[in-house]
C-alpha atoms as a PDB file:
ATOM      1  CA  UNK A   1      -5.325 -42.401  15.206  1.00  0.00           C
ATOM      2  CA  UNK A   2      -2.067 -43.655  16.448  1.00  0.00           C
ATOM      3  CA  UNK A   3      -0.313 -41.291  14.296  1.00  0.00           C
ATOM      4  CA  UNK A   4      -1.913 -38.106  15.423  1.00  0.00           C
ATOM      5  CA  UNK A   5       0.206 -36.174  17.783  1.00  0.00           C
ATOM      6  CA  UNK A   6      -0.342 -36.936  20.771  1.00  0.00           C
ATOM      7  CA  UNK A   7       1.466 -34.244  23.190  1.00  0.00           C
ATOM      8  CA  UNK A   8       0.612 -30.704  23.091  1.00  0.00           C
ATOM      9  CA  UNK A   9       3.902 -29.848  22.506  1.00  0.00           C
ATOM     10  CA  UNK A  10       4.386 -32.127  19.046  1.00  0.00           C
ATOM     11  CA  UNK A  11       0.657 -30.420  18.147  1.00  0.00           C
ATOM     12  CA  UNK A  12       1.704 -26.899  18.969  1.00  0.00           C
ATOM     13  CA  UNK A  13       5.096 -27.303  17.071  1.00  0.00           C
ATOM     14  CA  UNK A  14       2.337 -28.009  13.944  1.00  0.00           C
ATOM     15  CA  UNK A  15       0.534 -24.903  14.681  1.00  0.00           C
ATOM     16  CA  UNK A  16       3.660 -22.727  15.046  1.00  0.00           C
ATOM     17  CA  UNK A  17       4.911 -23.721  11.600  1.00  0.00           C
ATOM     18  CA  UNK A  18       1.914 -23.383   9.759  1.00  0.00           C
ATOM     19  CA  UNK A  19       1.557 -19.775  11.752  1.00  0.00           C
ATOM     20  CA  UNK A  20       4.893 -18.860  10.250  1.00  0.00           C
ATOM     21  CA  UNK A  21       4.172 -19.902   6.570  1.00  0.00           C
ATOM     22  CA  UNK A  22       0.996 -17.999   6.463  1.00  0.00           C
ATOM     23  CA  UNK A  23       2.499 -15.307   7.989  1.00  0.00           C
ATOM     24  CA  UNK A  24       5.362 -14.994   5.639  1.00  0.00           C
ATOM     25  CA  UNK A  25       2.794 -14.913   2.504  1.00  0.00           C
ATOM     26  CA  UNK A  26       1.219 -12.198   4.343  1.00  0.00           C
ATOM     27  CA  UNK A  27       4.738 -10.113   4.639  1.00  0.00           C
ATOM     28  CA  UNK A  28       5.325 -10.974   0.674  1.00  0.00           C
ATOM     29  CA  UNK A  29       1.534  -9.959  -0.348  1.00  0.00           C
ATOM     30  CA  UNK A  30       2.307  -6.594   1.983  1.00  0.00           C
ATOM     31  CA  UNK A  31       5.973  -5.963   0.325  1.00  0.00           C
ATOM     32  CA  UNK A  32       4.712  -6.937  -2.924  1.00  0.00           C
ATOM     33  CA  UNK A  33       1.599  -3.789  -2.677  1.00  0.00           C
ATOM     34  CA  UNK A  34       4.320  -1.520  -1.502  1.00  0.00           C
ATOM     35  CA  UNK A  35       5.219  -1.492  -5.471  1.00  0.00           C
ATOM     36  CA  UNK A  36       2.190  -2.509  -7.235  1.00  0.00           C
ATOM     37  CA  UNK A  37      -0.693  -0.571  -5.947  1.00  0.00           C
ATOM     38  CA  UNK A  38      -2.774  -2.234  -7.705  1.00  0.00           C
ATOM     39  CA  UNK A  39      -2.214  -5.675  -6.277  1.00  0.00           C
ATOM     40  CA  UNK A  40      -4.819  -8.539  -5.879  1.00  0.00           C
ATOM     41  CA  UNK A  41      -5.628 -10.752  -2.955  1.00  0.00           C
ATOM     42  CA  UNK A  42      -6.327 -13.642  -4.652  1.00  0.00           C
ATOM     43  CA  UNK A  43      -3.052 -14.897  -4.863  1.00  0.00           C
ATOM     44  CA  UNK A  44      -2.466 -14.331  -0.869  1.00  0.00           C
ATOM     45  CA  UNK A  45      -5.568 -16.283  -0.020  1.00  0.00           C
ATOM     46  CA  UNK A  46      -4.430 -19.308  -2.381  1.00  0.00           C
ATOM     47  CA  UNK A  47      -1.568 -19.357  -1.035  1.00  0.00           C
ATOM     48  CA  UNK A  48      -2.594 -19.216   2.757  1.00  0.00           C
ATOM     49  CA  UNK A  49      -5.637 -21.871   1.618  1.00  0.00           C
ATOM     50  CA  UNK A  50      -2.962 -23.679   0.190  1.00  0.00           C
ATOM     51  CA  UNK A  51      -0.886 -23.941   3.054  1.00  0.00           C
ATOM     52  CA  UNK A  52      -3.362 -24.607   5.780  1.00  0.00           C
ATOM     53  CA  UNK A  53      -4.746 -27.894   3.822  1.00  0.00           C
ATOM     54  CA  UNK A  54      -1.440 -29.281   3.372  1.00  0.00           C
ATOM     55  CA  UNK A  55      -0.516 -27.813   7.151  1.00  0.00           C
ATOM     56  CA  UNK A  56      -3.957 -30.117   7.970  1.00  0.00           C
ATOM     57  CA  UNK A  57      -3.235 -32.823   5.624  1.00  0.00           C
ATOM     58  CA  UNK A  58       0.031 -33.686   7.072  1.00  0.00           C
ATOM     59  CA  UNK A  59      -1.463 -33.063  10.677  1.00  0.00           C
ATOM     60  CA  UNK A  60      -2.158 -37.244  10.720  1.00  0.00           C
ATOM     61  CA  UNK A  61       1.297 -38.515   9.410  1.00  0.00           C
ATOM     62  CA  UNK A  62       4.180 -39.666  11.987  1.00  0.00           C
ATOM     63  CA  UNK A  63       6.872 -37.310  12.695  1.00  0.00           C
END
């Protein structure tokens, strides 16, 4: 527990990046059905899954 962050600030900062990261896969997925019509939103919800486990994984280690 000593390595969780412990102001609001530090845990915000962890929010705020994984906020960005999801919302750039959104921006590609959107771009990306702008040419294929016929796209698929599997790949956007891997990728956001994907992003928020590691986002959570790492929420424990120092930094």
């Amino acid at each position: 527990m000593s390595d969780f962050p412990s102001t609001k600030f530090d845990r915000g900062k962890i929010f705020a990046k994984t906020g960005l990261k999801v919302g750039s896969n959104y921006a590609k997925h959107y771009l990306k059905s702008l040419t294929d019509k016929n796209g698929d939103k599997s790949e956007l919800h891997r990728q956001t899954a994907e992003n928020l486990l590691v986002s959570l994984r790492n929420f424990g280690e120092p930094h």
